[in-house]
PDB file of N, CA and C in Angstrom:
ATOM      1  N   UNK A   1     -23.514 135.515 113.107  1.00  0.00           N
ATOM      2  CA  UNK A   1     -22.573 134.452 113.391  1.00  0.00           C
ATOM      3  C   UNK A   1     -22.987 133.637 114.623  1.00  0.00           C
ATOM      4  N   UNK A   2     -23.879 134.160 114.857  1.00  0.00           N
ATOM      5  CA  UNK A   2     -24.811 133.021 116.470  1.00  0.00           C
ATOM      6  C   UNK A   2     -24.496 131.569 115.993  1.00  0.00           C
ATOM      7  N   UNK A   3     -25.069 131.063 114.763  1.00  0.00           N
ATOM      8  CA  UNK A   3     -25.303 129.327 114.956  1.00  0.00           C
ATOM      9  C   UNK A   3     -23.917 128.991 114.453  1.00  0.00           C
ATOM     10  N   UNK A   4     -22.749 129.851 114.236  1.00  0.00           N
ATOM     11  CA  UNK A   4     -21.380 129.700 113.968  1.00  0.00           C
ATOM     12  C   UNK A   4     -21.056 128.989 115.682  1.00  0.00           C
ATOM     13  N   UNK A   5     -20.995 130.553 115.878  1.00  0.00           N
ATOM     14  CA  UNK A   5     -20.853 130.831 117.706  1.00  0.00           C
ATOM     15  C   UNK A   5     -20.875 129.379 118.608  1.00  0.00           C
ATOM     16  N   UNK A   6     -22.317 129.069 118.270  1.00  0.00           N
ATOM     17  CA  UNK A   6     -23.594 128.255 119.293  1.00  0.00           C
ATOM     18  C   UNK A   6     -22.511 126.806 118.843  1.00  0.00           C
ATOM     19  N   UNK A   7     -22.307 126.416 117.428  1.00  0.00           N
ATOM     20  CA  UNK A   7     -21.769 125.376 117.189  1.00  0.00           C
ATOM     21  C   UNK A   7     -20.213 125.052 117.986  1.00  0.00           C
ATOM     22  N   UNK A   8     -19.180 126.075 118.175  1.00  0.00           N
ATOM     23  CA  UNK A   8     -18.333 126.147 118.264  1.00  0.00           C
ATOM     24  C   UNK A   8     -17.787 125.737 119.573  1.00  0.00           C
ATOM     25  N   UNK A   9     -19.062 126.725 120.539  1.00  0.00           N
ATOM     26  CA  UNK A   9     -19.373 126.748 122.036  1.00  0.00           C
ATOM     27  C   UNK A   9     -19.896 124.759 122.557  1.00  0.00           C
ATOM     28  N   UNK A  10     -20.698 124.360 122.030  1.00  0.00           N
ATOM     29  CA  UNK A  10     -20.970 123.218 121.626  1.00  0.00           C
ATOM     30  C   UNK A  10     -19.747 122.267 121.942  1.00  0.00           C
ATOM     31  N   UNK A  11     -19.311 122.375 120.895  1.00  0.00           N
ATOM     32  CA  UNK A  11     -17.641 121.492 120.845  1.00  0.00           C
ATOM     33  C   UNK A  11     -16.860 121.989 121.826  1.00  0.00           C
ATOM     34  N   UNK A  12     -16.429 122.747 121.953  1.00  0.00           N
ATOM     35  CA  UNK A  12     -15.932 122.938 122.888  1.00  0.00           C
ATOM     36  C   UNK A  12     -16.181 122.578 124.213  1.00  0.00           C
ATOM     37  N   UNK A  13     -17.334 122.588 124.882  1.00  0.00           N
ATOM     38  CA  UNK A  13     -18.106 121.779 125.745  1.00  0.00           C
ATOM     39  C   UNK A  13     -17.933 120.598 125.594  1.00  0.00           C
ATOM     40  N   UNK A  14     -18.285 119.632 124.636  1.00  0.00           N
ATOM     41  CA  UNK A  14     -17.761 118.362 124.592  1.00  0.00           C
ATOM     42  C   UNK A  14     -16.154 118.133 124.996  1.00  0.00           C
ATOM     43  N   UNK A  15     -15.006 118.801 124.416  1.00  0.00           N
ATOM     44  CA  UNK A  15     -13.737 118.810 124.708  1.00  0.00           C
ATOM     45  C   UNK A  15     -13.521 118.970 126.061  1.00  0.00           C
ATOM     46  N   UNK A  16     -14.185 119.960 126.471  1.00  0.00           N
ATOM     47  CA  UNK A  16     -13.859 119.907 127.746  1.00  0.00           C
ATOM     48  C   UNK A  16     -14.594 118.892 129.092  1.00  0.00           C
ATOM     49  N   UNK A  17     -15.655 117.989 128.891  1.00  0.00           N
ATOM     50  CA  UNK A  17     -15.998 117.087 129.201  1.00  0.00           C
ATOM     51  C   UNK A  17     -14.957 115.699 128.802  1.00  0.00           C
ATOM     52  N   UNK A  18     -14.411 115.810 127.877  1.00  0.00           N
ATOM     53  CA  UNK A  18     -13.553 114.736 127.702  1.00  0.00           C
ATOM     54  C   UNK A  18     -12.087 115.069 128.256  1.00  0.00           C
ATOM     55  N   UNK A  19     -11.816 116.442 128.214  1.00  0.00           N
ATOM     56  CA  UNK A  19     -10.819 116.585 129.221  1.00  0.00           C
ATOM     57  C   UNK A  19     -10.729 116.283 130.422  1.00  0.00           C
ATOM     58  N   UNK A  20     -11.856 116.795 131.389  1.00  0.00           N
ATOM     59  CA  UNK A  20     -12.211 116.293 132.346  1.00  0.00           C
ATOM     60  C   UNK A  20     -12.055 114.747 132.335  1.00  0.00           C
ATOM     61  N   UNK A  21     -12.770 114.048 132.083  1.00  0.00           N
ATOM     62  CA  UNK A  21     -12.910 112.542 132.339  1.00  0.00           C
ATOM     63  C   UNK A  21     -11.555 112.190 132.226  1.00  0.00           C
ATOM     64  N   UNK A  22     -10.549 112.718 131.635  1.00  0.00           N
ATOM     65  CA  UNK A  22      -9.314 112.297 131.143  1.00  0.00           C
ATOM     66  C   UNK A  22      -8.460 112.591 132.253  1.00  0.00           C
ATOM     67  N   UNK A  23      -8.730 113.496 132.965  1.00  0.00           N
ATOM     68  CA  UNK A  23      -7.825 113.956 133.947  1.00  0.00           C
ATOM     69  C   UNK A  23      -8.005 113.497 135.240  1.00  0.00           C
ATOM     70  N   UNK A  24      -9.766 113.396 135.508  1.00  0.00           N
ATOM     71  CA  UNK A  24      -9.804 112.153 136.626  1.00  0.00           C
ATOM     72  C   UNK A  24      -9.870 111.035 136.639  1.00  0.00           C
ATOM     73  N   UNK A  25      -9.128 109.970 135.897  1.00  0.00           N
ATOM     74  CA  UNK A  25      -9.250 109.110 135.791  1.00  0.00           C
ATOM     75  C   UNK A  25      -7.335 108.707 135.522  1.00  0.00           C
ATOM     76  N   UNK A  26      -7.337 106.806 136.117  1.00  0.00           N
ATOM     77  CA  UNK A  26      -6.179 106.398 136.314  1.00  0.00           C
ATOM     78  C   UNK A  26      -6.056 105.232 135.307  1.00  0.00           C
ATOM     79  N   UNK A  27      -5.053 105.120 134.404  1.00  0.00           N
ATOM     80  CA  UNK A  27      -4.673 104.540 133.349  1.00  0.00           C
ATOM     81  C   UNK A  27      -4.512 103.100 133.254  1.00  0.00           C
ATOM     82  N   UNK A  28      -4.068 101.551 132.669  1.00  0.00           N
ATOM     83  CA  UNK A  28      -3.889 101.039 133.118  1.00  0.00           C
ATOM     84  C   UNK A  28      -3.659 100.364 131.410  1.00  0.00           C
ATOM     85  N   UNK A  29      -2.890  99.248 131.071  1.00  0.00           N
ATOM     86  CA  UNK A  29      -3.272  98.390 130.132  1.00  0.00           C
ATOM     87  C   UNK A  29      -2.682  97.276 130.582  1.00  0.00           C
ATOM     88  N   UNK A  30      -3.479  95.779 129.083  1.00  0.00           N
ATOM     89  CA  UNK A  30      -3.508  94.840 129.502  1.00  0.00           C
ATOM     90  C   UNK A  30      -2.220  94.222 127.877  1.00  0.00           C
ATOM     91  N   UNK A  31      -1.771  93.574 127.740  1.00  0.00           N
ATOM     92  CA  UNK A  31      -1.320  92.765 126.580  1.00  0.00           C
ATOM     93  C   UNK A  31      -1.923  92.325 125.779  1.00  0.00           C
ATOM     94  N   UNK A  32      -3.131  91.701 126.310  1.00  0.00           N
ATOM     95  CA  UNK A  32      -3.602  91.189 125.188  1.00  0.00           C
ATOM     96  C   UNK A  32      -5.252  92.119 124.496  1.00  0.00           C
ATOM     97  N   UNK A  33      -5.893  92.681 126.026  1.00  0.00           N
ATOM     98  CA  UNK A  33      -6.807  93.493 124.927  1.00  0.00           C
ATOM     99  C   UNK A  33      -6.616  94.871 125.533  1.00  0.00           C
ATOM    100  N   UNK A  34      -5.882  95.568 125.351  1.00  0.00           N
ATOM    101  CA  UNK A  34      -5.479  96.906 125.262  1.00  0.00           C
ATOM    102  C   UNK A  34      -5.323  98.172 126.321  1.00  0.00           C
ATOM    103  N   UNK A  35      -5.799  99.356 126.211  1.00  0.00           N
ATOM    104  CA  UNK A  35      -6.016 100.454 126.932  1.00  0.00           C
ATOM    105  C   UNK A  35      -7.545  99.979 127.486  1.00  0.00           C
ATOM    106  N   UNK A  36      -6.913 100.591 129.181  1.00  0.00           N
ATOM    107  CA  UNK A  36      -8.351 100.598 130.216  1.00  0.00           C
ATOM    108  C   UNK A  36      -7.797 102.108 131.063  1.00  0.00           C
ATOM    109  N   UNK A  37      -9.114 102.367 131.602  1.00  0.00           N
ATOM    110  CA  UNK A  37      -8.999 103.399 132.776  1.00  0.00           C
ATOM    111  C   UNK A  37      -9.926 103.441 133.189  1.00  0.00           C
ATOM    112  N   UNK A  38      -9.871 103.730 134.887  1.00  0.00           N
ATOM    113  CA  UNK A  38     -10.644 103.802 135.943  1.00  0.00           C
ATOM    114  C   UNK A  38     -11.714 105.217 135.912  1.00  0.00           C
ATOM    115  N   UNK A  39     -12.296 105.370 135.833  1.00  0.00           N
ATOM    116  CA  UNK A  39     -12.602 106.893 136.263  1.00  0.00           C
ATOM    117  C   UNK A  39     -13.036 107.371 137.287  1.00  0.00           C
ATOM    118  N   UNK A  40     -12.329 107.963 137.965  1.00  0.00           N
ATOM    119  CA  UNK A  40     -12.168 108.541 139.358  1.00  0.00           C
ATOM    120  C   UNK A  40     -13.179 109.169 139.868  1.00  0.00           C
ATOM    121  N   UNK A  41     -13.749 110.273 138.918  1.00  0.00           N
ATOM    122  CA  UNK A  41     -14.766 110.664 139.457  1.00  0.00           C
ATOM    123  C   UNK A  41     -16.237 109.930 139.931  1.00  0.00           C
ATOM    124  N   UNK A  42     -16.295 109.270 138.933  1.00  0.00           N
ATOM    125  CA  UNK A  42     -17.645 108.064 138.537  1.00  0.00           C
ATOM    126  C   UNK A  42     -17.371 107.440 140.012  1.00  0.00           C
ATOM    127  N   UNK A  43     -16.054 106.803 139.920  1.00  0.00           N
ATOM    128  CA  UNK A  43     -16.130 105.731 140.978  1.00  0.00           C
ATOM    129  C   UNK A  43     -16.496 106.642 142.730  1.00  0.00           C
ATOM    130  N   UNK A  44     -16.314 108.226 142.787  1.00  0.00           N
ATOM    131  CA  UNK A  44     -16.045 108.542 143.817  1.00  0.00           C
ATOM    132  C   UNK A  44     -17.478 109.149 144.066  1.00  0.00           C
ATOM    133  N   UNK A  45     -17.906 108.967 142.978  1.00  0.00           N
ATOM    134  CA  UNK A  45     -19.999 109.761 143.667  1.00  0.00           C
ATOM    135  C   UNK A  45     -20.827 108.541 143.877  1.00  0.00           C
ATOM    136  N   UNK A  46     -20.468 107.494 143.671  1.00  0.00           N
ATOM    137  CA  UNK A  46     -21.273 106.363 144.104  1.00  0.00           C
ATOM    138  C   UNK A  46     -20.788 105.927 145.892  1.00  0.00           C
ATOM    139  N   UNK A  47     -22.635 105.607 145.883  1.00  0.00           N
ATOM    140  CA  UNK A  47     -22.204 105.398 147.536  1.00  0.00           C
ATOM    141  C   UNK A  47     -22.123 103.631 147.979  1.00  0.00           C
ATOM    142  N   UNK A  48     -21.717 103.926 148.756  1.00  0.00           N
ATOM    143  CA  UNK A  48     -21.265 102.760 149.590  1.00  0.00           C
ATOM    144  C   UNK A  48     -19.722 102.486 149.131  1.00  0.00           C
ATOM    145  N   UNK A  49     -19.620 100.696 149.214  1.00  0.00           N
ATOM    146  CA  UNK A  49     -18.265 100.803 148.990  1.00  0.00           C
ATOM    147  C   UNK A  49     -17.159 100.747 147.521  1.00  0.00           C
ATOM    148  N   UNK A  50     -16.207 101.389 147.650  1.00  0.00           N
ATOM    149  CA  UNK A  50     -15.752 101.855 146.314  1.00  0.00           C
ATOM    150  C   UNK A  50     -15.433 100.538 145.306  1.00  0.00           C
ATOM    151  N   UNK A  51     -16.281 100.764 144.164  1.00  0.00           N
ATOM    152  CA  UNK A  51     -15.823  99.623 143.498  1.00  0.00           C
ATOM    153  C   UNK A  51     -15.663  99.990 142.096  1.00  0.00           C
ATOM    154  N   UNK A  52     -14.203  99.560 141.576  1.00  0.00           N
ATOM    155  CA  UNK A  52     -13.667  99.518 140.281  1.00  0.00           C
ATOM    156  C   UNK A  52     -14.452  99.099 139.078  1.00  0.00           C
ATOM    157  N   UNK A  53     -14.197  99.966 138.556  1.00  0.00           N
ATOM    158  CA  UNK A  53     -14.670  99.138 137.071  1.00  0.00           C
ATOM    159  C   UNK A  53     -14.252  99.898 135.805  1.00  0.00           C
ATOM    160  N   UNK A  54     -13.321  99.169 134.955  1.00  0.00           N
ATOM    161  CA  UNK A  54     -12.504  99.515 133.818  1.00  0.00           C
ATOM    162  C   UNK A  54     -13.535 100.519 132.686  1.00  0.00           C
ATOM    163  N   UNK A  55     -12.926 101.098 132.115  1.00  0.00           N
ATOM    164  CA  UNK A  55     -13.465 101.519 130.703  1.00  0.00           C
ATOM    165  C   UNK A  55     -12.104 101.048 129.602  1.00  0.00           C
ATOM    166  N   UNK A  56     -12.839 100.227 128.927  1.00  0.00           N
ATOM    167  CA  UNK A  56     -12.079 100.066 126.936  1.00  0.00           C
ATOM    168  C   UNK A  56     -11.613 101.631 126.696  1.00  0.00           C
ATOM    169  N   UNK A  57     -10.614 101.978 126.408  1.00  0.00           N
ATOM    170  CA  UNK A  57     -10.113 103.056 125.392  1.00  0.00           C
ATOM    171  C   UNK A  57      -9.633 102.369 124.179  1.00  0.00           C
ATOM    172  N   UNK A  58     -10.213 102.036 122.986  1.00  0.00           N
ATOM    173  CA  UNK A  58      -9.800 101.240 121.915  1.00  0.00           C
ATOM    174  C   UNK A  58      -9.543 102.046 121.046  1.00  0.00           C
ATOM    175  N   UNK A  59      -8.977 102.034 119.943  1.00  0.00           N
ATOM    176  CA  UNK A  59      -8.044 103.251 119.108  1.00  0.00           C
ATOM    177  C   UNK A  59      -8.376 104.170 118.213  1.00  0.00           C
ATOM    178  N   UNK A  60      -9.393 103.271 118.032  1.00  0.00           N
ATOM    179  CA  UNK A  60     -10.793 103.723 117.004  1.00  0.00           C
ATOM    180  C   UNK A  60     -11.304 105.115 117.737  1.00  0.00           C
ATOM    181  N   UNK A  61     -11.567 104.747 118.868  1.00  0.00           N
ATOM    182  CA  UNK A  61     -12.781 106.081 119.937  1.00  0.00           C
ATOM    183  C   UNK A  61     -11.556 107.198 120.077  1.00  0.00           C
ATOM    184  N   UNK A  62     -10.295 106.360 120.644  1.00  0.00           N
ATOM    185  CA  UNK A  62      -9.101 107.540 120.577  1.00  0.00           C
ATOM    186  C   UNK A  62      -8.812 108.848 119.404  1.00  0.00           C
ATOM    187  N   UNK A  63      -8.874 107.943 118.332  1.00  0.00           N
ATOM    188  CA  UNK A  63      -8.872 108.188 117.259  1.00  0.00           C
ATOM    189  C   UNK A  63      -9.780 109.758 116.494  1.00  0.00           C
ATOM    190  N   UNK A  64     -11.157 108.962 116.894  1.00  0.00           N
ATOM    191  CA  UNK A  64     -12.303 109.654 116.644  1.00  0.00           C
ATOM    192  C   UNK A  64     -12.004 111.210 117.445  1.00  0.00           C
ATOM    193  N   UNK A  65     -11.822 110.852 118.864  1.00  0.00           N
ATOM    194  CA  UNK A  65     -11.430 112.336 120.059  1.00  0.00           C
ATOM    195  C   UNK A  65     -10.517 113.128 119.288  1.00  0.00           C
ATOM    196  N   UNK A  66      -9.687 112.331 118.523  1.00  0.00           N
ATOM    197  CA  UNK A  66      -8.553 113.435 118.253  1.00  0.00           C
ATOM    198  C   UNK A  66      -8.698 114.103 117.329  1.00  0.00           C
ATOM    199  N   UNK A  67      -9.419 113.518 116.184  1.00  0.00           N
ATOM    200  CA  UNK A  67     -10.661 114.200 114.957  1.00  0.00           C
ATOM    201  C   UNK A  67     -10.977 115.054 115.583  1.00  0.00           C
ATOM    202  N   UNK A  68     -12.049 115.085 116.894  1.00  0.00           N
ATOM    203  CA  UNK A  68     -13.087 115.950 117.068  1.00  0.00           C
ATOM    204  C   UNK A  68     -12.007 117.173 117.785  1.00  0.00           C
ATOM    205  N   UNK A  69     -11.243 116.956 118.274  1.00  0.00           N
ATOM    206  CA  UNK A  69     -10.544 117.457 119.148  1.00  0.00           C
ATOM    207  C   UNK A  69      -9.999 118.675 117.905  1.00  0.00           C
ATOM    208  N   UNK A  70      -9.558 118.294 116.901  1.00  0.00           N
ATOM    209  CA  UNK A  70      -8.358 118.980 115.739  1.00  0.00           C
ATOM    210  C   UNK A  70     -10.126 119.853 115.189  1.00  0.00           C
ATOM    211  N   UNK A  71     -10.922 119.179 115.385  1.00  0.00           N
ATOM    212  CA  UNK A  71     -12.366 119.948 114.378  1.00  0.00           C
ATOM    213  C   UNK A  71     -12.847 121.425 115.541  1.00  0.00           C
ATOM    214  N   UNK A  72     -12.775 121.134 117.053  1.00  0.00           N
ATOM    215  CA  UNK A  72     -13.166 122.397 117.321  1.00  0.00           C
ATOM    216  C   UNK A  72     -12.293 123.670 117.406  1.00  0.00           C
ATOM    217  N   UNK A  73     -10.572 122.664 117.227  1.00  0.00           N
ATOM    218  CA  UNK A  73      -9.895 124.060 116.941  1.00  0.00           C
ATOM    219  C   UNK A  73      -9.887 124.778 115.393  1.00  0.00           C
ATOM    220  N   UNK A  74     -10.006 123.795 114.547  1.00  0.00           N
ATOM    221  CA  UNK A  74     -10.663 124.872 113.486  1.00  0.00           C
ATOM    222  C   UNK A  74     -11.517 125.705 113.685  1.00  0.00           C
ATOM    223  N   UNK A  75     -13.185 125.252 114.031  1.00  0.00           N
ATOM    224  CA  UNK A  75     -14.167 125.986 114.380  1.00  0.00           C
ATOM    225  C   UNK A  75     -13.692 127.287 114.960  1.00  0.00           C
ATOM    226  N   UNK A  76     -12.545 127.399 116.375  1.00  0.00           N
ATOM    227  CA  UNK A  76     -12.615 128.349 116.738  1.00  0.00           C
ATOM    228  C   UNK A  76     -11.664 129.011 116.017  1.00  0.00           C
ATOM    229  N   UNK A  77     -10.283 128.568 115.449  1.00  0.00           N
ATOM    230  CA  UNK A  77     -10.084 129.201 114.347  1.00  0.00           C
ATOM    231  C   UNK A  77     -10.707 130.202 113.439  1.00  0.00           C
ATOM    232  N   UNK A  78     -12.112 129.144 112.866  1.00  0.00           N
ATOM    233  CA  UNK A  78     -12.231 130.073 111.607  1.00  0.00           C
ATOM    234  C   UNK A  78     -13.077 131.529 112.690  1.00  0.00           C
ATOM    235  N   UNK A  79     -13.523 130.959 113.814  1.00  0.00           N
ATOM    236  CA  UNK A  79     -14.680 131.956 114.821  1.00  0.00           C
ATOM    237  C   UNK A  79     -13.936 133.856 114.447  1.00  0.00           C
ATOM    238  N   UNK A  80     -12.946 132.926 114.947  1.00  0.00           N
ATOM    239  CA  UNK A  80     -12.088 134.139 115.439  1.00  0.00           C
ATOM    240  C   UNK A  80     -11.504 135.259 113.762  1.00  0.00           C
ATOM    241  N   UNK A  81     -11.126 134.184 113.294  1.00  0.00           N
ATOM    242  CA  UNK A  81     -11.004 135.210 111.694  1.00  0.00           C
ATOM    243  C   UNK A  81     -12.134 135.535 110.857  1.00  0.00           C
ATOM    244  N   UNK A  82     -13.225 135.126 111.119  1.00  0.00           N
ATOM    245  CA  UNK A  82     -14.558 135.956 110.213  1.00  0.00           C
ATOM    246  C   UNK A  82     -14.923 136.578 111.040  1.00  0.00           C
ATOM    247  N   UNK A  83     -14.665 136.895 112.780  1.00  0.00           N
ATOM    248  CA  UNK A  83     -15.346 138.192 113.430  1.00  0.00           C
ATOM    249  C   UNK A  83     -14.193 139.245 112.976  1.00  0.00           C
ATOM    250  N   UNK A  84     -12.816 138.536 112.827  1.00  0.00           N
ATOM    251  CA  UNK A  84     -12.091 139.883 113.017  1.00  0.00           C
ATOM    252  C   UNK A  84     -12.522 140.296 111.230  1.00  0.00           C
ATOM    253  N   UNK A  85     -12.537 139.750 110.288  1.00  0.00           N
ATOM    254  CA  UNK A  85     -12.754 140.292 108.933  1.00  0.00           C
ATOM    255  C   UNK A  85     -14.531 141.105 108.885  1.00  0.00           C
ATOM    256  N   UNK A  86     -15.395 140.430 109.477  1.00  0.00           N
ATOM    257  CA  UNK A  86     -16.076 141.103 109.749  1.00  0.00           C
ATOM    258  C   UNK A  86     -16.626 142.582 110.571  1.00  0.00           C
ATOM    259  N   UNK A  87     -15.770 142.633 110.968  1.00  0.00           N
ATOM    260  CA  UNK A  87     -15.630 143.833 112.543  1.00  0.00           C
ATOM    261  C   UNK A  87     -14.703 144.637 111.737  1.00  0.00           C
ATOM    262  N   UNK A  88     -14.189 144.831 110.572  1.00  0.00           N
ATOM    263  CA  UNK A  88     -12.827 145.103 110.606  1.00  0.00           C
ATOM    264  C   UNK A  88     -11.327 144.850 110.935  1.00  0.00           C
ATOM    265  N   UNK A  89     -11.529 144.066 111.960  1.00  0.00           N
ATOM    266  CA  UNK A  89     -10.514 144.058 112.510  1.00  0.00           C
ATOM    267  C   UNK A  89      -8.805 143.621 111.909  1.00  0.00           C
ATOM    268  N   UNK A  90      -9.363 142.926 110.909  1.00  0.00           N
ATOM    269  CA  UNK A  90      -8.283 141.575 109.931  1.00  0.00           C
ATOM    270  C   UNK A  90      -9.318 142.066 108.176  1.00  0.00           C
ATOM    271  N   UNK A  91      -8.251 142.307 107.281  1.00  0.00           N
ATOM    272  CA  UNK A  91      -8.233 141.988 106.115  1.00  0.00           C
ATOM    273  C   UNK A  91      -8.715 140.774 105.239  1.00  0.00           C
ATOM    274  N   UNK A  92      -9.701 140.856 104.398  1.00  0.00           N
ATOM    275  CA  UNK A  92      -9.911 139.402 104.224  1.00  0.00           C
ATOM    276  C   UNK A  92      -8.769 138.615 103.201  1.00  0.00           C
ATOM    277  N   UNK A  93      -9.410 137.614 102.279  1.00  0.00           N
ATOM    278  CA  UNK A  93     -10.288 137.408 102.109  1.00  0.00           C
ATOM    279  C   UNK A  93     -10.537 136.577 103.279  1.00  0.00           C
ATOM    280  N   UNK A  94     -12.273 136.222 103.590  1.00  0.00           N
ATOM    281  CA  UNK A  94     -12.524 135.602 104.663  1.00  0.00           C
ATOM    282  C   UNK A  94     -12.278 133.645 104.734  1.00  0.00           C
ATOM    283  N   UNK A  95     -12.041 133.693 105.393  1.00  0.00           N
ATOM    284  CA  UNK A  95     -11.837 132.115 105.553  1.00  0.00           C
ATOM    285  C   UNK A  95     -12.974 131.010 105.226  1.00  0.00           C
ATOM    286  N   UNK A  96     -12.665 130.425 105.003  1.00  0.00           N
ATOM    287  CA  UNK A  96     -13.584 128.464 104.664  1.00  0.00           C
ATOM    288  C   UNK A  96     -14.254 128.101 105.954  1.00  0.00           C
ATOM    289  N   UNK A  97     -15.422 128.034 105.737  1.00  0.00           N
ATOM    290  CA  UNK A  97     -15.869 127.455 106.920  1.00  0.00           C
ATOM    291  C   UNK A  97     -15.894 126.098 107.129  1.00  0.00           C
ATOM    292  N   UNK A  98     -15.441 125.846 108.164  1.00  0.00           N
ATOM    293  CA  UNK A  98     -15.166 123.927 108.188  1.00  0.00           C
ATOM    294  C   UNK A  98     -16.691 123.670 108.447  1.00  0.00           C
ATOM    295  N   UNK A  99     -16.339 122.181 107.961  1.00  0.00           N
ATOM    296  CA  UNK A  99     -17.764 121.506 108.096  1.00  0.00           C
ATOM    297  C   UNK A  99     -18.002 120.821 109.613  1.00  0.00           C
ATOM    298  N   UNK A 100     -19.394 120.502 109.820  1.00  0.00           N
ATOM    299  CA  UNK A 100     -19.775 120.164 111.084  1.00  0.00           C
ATOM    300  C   UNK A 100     -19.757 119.181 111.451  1.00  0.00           C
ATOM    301  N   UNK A 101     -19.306 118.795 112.562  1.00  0.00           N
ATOM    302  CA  UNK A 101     -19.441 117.173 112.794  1.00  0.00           C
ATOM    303  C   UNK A 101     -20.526 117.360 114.074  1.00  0.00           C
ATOM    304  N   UNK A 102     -21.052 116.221 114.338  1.00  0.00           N
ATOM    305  CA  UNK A 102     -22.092 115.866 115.555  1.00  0.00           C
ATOM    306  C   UNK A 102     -21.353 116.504 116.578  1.00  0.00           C
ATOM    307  N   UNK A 103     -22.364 116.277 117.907  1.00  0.00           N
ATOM    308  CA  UNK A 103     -21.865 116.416 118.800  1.00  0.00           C
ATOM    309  C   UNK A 103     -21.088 114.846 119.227  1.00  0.00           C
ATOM    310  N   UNK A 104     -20.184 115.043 120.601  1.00  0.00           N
ATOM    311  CA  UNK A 104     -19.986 113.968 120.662  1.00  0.00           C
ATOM    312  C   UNK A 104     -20.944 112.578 121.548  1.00  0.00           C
ATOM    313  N   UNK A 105     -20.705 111.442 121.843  1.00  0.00           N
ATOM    314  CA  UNK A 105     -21.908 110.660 122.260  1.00  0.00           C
ATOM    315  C   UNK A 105     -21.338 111.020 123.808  1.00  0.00           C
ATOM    316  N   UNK A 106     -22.040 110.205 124.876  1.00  0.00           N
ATOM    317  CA  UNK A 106     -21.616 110.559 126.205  1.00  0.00           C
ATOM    318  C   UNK A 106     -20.325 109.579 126.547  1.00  0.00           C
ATOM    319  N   UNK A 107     -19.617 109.973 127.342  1.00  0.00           N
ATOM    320  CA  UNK A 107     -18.748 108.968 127.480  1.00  0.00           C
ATOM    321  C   UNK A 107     -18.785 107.535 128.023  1.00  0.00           C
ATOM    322  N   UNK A 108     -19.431 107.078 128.526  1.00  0.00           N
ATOM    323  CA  UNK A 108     -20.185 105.820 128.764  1.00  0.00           C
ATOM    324  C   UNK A 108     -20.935 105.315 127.592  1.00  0.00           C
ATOM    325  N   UNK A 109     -20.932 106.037 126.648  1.00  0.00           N
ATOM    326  CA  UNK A 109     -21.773 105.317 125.364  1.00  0.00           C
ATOM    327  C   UNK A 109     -19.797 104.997 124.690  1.00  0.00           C
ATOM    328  N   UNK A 110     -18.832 106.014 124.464  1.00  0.00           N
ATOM    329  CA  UNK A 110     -17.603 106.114 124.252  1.00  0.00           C
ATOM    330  C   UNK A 110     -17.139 104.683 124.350  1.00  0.00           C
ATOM    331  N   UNK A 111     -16.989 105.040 125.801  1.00  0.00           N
ATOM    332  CA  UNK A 111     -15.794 103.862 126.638  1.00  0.00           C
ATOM    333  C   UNK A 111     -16.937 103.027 127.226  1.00  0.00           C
ATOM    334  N   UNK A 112     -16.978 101.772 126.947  1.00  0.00           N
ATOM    335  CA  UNK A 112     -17.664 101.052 127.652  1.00  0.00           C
ATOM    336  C   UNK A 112     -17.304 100.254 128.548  1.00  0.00           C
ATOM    337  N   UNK A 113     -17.767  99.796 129.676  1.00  0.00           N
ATOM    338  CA  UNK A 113     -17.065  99.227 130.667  1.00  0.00           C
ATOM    339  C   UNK A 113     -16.791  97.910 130.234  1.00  0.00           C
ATOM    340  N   UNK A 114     -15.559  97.304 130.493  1.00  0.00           N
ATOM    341  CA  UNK A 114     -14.846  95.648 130.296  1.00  0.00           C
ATOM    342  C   UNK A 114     -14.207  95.737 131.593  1.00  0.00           C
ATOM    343  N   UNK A 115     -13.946  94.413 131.490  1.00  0.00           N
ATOM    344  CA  UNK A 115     -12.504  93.522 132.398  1.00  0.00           C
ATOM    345  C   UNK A 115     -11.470  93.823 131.548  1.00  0.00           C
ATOM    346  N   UNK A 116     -10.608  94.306 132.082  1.00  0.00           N
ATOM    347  CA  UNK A 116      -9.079  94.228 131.706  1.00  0.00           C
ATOM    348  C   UNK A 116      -8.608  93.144 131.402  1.00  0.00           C
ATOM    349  N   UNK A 117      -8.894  92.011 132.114  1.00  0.00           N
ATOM    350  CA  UNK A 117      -8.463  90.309 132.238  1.00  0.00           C
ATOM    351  C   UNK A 117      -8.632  89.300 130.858  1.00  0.00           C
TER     352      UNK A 117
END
């Protein structure tokens, strides 16, 4: 179950990179073209002086996160019920293995930087 494992571990890593970015970062929208946010961290490892710059959250990429987001809790789902049917632990029959999606892109490929304006 390694390249089960390896895949699962994978996603999950991505999730939690997008958690992150999600949590340091400050929200903002506009009326006419949509969701923006700052990201806090980005803006706070660059040197000299601090300067803003939006990321697009458009509904589509939202969208996509929440796919990927609902896909690694299957993964660990099914992780967890073919070790326990395997090990003994749980009765089968054994579960469906979901299918794989990519990893995800980086978040700067994601959210690309715009003007809010």
């Amino acid at each position: 179950m390694k390249a089960e494992y390896d895949h699962t571990m994978g996603a999950m890593s991505d999730c939690l990179r997008i958690r992150n970015l999600f949590t340091h970062c400050h929200w903002g929208q506009s009326r006419k073209r949509g969701l923006f946010f700052v990201d806090l961290e980005d803006a706070a490892h660059k040197p000299g002086k601090l300067k803003i710059t939006f990321r697009h959250a458009d509904a589509k990429t939202l969208a996509t996160l929440e796919d990927y987001f609902w896909h690694t809790f299957q993964w660990l789902d099914y992780l967890g019920k073919a070790y326990a049917i395997k090990t003994g632990l749980m009765l089968g029959p054994a579960p469906s293995k979901p299918t794989k999606k990519p990893a995800l892109m980086p978040h700067n490929r994601l959210f690309p930087h715009k003007s809010s304006h």
